[in-house]
N, C-alpha and C. Protein backbone atom coordinates (compact mmCIF):
# COMPACT_ATOMS: atom_id res chain seq x y z
N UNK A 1 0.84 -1.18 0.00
CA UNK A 1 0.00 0.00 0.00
C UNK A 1 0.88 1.24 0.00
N UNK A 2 0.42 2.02 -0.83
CA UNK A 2 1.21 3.50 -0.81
C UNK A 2 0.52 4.08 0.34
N UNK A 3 1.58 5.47 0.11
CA UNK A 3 1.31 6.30 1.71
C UNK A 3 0.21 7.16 1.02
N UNK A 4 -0.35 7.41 2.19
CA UNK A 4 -1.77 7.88 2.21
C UNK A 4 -1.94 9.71 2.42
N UNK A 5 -1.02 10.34 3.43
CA UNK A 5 -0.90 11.52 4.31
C UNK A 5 0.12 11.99 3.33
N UNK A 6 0.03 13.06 2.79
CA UNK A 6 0.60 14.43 1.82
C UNK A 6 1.45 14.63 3.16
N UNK A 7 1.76 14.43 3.96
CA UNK A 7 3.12 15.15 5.02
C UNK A 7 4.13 13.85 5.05
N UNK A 8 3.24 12.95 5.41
CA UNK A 8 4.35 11.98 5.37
C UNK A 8 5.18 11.92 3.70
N UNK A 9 4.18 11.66 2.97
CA UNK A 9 4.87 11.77 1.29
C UNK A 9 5.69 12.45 1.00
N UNK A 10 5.41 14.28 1.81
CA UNK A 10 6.64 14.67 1.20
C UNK A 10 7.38 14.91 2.16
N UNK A 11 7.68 13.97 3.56
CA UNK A 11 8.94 13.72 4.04
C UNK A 11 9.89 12.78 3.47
N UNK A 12 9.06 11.89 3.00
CA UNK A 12 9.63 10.46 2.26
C UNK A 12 10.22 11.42 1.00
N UNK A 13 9.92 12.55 0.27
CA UNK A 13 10.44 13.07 -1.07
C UNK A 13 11.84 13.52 -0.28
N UNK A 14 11.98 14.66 0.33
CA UNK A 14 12.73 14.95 0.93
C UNK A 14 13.79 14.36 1.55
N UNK A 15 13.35 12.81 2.34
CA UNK A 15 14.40 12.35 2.51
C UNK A 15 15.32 11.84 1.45
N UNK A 16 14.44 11.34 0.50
CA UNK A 16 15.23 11.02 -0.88
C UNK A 16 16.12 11.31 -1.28
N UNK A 17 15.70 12.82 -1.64
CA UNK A 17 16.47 13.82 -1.70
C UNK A 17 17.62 14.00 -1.39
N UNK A 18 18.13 14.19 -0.09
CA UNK A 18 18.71 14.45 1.00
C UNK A 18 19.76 13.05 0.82
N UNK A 19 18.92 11.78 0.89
CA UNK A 19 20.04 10.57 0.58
C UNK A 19 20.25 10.79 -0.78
N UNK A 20 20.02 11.31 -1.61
CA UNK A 20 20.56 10.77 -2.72
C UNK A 20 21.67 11.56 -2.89
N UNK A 21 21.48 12.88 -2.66
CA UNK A 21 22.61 13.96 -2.90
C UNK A 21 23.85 13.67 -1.55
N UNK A 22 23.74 13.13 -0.75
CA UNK A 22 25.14 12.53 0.20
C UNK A 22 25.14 11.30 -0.40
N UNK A 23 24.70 10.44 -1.02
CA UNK A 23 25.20 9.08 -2.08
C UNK A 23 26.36 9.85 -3.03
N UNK A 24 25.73 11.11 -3.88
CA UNK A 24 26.96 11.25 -4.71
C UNK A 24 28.18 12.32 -4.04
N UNK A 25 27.89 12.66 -2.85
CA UNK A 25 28.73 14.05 -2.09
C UNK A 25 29.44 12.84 -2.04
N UNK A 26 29.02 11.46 -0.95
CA UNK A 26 30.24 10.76 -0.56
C UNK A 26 31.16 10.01 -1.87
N UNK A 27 30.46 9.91 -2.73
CA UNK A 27 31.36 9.07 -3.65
C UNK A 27 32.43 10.21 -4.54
N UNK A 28 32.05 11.48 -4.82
CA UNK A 28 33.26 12.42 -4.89
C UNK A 28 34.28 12.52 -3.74
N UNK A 29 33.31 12.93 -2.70
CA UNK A 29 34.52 13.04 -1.10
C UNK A 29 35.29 11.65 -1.35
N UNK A 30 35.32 10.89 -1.46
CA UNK A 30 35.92 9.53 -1.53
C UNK A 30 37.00 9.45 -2.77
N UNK A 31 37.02 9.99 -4.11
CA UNK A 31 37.79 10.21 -4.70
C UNK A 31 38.89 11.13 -4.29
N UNK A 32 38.49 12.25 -3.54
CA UNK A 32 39.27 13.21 -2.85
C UNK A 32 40.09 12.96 -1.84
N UNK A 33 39.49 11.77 -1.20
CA UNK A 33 40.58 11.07 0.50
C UNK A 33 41.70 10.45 -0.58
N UNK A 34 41.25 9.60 -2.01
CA UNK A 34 42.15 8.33 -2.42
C UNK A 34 43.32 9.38 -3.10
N UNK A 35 42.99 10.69 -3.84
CA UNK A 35 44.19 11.75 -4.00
C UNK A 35 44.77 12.24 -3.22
N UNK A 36 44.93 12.41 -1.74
CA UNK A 36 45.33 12.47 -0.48
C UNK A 36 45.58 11.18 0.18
N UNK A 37 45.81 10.13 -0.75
CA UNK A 37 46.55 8.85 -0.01
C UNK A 37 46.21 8.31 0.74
N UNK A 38 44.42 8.75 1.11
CA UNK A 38 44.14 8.51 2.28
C UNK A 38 43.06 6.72 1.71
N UNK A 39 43.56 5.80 1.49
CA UNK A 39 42.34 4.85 0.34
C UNK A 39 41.03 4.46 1.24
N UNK A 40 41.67 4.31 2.38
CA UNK A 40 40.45 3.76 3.66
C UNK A 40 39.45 4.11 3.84
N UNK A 41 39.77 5.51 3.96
CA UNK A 41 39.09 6.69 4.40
C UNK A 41 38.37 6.81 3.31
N UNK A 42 38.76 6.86 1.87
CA UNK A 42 37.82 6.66 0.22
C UNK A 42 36.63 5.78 0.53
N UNK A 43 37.01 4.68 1.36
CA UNK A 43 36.48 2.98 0.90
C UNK A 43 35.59 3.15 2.11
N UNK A 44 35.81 4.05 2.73
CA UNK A 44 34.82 4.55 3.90
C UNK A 44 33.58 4.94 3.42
N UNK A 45 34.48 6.15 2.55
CA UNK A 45 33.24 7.13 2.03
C UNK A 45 32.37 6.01 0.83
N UNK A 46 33.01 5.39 -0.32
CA UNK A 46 31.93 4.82 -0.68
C UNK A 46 30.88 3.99 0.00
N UNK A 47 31.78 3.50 1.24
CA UNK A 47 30.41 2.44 1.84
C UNK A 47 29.06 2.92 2.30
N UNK A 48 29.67 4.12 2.83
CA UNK A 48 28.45 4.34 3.56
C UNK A 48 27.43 5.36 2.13
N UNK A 49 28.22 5.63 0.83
CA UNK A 49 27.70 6.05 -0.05
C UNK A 49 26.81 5.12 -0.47
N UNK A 50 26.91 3.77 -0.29
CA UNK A 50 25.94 2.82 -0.53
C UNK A 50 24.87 2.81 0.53
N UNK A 51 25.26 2.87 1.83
CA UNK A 51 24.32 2.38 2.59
C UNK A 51 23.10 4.11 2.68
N UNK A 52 23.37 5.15 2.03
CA UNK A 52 22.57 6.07 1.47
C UNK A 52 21.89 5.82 0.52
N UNK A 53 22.51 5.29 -0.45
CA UNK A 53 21.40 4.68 -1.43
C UNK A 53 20.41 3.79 -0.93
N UNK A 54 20.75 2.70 0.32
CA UNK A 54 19.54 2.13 0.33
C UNK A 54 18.83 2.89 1.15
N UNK A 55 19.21 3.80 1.93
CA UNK A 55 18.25 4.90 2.35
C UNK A 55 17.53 5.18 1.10
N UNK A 56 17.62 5.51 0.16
CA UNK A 56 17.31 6.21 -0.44
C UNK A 56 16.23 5.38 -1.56
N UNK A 57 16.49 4.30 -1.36
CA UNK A 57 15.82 3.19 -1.91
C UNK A 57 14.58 2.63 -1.43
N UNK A 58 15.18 2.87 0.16
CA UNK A 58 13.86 2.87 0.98
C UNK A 58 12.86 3.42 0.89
N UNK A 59 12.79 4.61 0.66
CA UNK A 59 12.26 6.41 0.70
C UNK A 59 11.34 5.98 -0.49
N UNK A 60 11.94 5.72 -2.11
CA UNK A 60 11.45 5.80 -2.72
C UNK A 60 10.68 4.30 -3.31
N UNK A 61 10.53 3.38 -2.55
CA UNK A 61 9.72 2.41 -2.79
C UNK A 61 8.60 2.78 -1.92
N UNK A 62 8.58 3.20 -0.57
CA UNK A 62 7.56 3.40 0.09
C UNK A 62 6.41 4.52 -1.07
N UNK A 63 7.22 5.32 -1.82
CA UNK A 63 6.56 6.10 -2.37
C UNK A 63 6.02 5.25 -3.65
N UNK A 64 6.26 4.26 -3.61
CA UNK A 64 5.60 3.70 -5.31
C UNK A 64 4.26 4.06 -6.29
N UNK A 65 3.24 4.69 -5.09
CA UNK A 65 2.01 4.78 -5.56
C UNK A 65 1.84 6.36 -6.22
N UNK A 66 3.27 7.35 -5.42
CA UNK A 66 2.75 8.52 -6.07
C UNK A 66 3.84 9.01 -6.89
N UNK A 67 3.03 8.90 -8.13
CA UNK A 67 3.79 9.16 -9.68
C UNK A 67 3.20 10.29 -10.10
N UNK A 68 3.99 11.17 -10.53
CA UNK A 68 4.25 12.28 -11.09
C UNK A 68 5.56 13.57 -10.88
N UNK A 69 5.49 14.39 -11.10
CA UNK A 69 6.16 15.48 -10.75
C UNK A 69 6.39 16.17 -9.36
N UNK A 70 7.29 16.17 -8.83
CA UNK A 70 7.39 16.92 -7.34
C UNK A 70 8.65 17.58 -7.37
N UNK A 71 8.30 18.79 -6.75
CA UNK A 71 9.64 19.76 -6.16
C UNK A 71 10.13 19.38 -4.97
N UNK A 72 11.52 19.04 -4.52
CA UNK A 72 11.43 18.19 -3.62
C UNK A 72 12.52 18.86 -2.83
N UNK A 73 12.27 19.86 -2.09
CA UNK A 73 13.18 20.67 -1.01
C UNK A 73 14.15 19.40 0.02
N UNK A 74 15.60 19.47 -0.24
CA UNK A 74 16.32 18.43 0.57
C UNK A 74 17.69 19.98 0.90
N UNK A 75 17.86 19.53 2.77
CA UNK A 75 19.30 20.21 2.84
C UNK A 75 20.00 19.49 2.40
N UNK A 76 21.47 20.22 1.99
CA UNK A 76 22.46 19.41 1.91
C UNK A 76 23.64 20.29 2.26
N UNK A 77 25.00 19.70 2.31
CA UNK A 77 26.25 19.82 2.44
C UNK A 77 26.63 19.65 1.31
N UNK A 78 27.48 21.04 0.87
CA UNK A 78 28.01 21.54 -0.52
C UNK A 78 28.95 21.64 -0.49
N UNK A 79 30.20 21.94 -1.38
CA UNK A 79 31.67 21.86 -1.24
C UNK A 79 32.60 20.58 -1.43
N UNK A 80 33.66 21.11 -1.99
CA UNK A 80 34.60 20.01 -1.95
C UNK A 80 35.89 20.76 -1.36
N UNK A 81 36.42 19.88 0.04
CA UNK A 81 37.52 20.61 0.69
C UNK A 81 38.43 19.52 0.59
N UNK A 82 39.64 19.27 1.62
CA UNK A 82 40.45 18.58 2.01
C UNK A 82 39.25 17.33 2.62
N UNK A 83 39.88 16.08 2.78
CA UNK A 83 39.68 14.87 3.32
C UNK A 83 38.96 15.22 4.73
N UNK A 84 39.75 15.83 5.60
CA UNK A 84 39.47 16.20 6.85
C UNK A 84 38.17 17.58 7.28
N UNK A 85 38.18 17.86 5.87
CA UNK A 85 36.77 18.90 6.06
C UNK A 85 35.86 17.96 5.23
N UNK A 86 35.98 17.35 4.14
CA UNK A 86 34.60 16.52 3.98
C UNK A 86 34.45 15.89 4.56
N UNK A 87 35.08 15.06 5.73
CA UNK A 87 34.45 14.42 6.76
C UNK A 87 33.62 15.05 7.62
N UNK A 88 34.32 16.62 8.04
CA UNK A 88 33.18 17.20 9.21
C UNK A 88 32.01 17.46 7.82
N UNK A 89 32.10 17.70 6.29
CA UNK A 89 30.58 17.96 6.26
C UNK A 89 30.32 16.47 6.47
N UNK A 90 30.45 15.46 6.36
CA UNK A 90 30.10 14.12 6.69
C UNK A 90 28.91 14.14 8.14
N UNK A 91 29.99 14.50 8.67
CA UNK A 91 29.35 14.56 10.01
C UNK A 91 28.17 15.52 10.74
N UNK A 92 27.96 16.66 9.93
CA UNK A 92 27.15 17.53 10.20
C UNK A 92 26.27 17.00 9.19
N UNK A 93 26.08 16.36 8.13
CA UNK A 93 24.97 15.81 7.55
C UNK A 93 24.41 14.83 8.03
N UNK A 94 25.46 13.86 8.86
CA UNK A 94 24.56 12.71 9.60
C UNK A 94 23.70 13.43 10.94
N UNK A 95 24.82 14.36 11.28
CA UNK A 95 24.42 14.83 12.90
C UNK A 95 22.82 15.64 12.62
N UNK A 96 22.77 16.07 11.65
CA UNK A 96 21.29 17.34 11.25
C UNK A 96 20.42 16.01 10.99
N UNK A 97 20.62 15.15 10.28
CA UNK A 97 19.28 13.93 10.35
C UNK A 97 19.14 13.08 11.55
N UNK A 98 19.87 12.74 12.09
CA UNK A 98 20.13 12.39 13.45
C UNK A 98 19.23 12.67 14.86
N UNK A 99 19.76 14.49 14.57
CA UNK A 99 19.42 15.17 15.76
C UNK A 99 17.77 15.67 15.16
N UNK A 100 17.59 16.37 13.99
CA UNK A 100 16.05 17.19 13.12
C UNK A 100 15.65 16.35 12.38
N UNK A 101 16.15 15.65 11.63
CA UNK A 101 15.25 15.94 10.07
C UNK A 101 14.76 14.22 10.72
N UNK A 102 15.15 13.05 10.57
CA UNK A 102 14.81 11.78 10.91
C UNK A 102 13.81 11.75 11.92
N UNK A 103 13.79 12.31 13.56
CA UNK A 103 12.86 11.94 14.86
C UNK A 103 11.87 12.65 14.50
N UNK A 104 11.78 13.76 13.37
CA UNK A 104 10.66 14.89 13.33
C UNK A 104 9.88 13.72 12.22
N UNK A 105 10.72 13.00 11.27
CA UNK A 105 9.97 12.27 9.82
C UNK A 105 9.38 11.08 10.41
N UNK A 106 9.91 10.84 11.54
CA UNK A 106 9.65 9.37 12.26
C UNK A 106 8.54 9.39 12.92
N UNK A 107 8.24 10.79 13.84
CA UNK A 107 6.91 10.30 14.48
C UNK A 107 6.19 10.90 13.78
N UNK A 108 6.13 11.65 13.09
CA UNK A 108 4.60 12.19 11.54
C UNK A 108 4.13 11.21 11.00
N UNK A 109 5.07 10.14 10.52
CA UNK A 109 4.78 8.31 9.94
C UNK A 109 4.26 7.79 11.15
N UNK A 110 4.79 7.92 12.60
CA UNK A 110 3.69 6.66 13.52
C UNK A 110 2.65 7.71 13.50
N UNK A 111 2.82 8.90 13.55
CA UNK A 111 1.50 9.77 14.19
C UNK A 111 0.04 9.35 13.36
N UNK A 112 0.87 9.36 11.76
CA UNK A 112 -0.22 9.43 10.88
C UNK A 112 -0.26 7.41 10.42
N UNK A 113 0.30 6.61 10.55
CA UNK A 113 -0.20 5.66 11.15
C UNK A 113 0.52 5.19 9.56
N UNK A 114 1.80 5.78 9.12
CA UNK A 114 2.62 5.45 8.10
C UNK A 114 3.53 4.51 7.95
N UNK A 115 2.67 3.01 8.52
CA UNK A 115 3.88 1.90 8.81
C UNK A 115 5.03 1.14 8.08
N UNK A 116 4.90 1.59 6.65
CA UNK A 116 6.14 1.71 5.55
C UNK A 116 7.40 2.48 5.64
N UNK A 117 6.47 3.84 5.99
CA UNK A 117 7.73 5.21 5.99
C UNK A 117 8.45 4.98 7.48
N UNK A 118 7.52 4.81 8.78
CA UNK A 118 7.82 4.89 9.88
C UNK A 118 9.37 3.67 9.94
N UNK A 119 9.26 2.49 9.04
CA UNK A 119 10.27 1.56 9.12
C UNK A 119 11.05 2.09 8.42
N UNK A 120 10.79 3.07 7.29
CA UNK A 120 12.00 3.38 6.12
C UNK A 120 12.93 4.38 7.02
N UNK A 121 11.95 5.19 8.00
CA UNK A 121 12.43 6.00 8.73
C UNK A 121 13.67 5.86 10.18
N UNK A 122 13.22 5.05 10.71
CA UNK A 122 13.79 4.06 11.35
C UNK A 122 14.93 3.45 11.66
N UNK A 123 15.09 2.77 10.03
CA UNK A 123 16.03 2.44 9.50
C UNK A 123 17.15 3.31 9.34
N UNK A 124 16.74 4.26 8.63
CA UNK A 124 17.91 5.09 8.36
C UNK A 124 18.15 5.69 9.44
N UNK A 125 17.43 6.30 10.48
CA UNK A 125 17.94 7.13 11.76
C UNK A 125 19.24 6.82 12.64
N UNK A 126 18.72 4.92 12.54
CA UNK A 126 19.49 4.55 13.36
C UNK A 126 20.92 4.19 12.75
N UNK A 127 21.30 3.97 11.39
CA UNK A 127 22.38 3.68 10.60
C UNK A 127 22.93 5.27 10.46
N UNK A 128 22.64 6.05 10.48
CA UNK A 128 23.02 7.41 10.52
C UNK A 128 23.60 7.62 11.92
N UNK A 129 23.47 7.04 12.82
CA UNK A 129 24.39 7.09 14.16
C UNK A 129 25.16 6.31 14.21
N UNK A 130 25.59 5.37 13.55
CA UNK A 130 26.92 4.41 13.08
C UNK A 130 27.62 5.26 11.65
N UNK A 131 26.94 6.12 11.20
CA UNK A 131 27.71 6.45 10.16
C UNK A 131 28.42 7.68 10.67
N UNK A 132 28.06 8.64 11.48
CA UNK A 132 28.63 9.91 12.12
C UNK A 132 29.63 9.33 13.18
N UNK A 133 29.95 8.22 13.92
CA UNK A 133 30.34 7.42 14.85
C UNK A 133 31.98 7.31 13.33
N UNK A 134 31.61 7.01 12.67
CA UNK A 134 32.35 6.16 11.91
C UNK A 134 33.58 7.46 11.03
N UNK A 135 32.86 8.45 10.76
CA UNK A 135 32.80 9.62 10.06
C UNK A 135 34.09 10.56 11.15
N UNK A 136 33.91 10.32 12.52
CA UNK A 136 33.99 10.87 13.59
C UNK A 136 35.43 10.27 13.71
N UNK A 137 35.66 8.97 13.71
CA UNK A 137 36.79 8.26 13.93
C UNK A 137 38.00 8.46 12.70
N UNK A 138 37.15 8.50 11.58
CA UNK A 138 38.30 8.93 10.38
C UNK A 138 38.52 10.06 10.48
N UNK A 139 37.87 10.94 10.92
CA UNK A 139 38.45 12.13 11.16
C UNK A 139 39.53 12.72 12.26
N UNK A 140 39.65 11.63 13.02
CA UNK A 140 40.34 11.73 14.01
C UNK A 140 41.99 11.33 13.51
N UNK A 141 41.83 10.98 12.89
CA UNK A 141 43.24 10.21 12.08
C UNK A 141 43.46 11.29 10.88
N UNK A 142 42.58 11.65 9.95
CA UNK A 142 43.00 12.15 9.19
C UNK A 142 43.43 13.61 9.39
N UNK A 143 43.40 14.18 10.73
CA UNK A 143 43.70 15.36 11.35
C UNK A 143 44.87 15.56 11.19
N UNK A 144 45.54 14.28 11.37
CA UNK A 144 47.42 14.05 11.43
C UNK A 144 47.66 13.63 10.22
N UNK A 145 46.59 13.83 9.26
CA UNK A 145 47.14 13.45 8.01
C UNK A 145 47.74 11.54 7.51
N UNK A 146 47.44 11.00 8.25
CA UNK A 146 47.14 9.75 8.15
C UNK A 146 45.53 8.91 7.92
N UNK A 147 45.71 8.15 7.55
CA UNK A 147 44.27 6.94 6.82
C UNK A 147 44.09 6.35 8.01
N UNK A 148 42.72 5.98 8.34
CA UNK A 148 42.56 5.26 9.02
C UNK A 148 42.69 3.99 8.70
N UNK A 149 42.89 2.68 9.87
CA UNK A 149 43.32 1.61 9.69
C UNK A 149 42.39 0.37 10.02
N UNK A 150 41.32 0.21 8.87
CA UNK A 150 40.01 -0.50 8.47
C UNK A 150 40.27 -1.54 8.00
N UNK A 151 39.65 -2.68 8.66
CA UNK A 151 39.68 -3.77 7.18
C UNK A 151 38.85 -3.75 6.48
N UNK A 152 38.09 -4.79 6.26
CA UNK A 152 36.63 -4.69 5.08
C UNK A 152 35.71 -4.14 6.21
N UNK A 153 34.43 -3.61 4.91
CA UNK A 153 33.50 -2.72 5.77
C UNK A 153 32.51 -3.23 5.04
N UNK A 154 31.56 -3.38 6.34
CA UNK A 154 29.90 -4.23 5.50
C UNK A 154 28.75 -3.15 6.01
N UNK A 155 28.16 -3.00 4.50
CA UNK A 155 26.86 -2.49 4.95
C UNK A 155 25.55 -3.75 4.40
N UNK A 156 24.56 -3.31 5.19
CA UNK A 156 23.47 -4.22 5.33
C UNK A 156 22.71 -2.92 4.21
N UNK A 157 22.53 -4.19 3.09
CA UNK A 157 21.45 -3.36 1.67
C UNK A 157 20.00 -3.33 1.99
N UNK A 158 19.68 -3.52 3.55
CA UNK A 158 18.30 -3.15 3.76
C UNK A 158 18.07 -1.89 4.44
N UNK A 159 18.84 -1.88 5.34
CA UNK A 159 18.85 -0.83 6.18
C UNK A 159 19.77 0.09 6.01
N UNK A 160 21.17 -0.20 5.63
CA UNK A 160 22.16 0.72 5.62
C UNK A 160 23.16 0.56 6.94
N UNK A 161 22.95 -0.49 7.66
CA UNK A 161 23.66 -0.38 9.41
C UNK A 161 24.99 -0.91 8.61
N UNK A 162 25.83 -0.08 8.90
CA UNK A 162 27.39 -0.07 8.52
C UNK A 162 28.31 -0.78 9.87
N UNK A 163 29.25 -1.43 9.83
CA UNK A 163 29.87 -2.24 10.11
C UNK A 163 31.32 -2.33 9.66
N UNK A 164 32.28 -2.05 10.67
CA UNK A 164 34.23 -2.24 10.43
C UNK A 164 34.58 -3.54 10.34
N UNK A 165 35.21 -4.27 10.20
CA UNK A 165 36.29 -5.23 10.55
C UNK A 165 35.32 -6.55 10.87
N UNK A 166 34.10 -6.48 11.26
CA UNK A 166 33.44 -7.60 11.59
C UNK A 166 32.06 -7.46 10.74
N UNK A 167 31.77 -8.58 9.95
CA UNK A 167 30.71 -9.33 9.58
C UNK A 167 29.44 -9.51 10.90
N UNK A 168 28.60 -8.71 11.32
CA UNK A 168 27.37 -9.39 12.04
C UNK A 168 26.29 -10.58 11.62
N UNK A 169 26.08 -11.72 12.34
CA UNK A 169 25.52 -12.87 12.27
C UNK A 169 24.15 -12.31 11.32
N UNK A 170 23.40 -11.08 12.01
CA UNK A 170 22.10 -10.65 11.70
C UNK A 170 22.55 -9.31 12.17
N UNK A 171 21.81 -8.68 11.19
CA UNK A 171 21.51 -7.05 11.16
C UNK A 171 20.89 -6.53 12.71
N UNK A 172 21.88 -5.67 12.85
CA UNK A 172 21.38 -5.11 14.79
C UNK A 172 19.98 -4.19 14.78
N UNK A 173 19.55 -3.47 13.42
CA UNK A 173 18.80 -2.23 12.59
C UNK A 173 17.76 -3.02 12.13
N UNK A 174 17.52 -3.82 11.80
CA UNK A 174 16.53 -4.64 10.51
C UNK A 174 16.28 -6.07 10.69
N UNK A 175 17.10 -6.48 11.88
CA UNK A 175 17.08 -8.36 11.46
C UNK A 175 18.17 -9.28 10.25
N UNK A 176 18.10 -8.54 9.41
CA UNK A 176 18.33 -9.46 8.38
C UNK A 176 19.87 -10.40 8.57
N UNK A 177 19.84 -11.30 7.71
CA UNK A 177 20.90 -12.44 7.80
C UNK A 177 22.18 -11.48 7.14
N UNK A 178 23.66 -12.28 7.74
CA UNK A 178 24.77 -11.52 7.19
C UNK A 178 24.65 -11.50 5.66
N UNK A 179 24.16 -12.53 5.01
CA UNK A 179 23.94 -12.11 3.53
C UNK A 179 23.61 -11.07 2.92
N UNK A 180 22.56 -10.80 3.80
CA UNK A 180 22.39 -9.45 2.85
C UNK A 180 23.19 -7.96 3.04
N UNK A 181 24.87 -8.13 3.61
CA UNK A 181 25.66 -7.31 3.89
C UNK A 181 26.65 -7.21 2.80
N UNK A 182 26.85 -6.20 1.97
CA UNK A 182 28.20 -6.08 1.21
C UNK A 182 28.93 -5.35 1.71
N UNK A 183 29.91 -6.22 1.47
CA UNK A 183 31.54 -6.00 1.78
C UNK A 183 32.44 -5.35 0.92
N UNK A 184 33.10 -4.12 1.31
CA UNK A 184 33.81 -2.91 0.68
C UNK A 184 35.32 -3.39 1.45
N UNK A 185 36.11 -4.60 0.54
CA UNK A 185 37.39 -5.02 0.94
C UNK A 185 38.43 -4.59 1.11
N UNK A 186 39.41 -4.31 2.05
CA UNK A 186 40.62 -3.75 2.20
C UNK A 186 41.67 -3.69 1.36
């Protein structure tokens, strides 16, 4: 069933939005760490550039029913700096959905009884606090001008819950089996 409530719909546009344009911020920022030698810190940024897309994947399946044209107001984080400043915008893009844009989209979906969006919502809130966590730590290294020191990195293609060095049995965000986690190899 499509969503029903014109507020929830165009939170679900918006978030779209919002993931889709940090899907391609991180996959430039990520070319920018690997010209700064930094590759980890790249292999960082694409992962979690994936685990935005399935944000973003989320967003827009819940929306399946409404087809047509929409203007679709999303903030974003603009610029291309050094390694160590696209991480803080990294981090101020997770921290603004985190802290505003996600708990405000989350209870409008339970309020209005949006049990698609409320999970799409959900989902991403909580993988957005492993991704600023994560964002937070490479930045801590790349301050001194060094890469951080990652092995493979798994994101879960349902939810987006990102993951260092260890494979989880089942998704901590969603349930799902380690299968459905891709691995961004060292």
């Amino acid at each position: 069933m499509s969503v029903v409530n014109a507020m929830t719909a165009d939170f679900l546009r918006s978030a779209y939005g919002g993931e889709s344009m940090a899907h391609m911020r991180y996959l430039i920022w990520a070319d920018v760490a690997d010209a700064e030698k930094m590759p980890n810190i790249g292999r960082l940024f694409r992962a979690i550039a994936y685990a935005e897309y399935a944000h973003a994947d989320n967003h827009f399946r819940v929306l399946k029913g409404q087809v047509g044209d929409f203007t679709v107001p999303a903030g974003a984080v603009f610029g291309i700096g050094k390694t160590v400043d696209n991480l803080q915008g990294g981090i101020d893009g997770e921290l603004h959905e985190i802290d505003q844009m996600y708990p405000v989209y989350l209870e409008t979906a339970r309020f209005q009884n949006e049990k698609a969006a409320e999970k799409a919502f959900h989902y991403a809130l909580e993988a957005e606090k492993v991704h600023a966590k994560l964002f937070k730590e490479a930045q801590n290294v790349a301050r001194d001008g060094k890469d951080m020191d990652v092995g493979s990195i798994y994101v879960c293609n349902i939810c987006g819950h990102t993951e260092t060095d260890h494979l989880p049995d089942q998704c901590p965000i969603c349930g799902a089996k380690k299968e459905a986690y891709k691995e961004f190899k060292a």
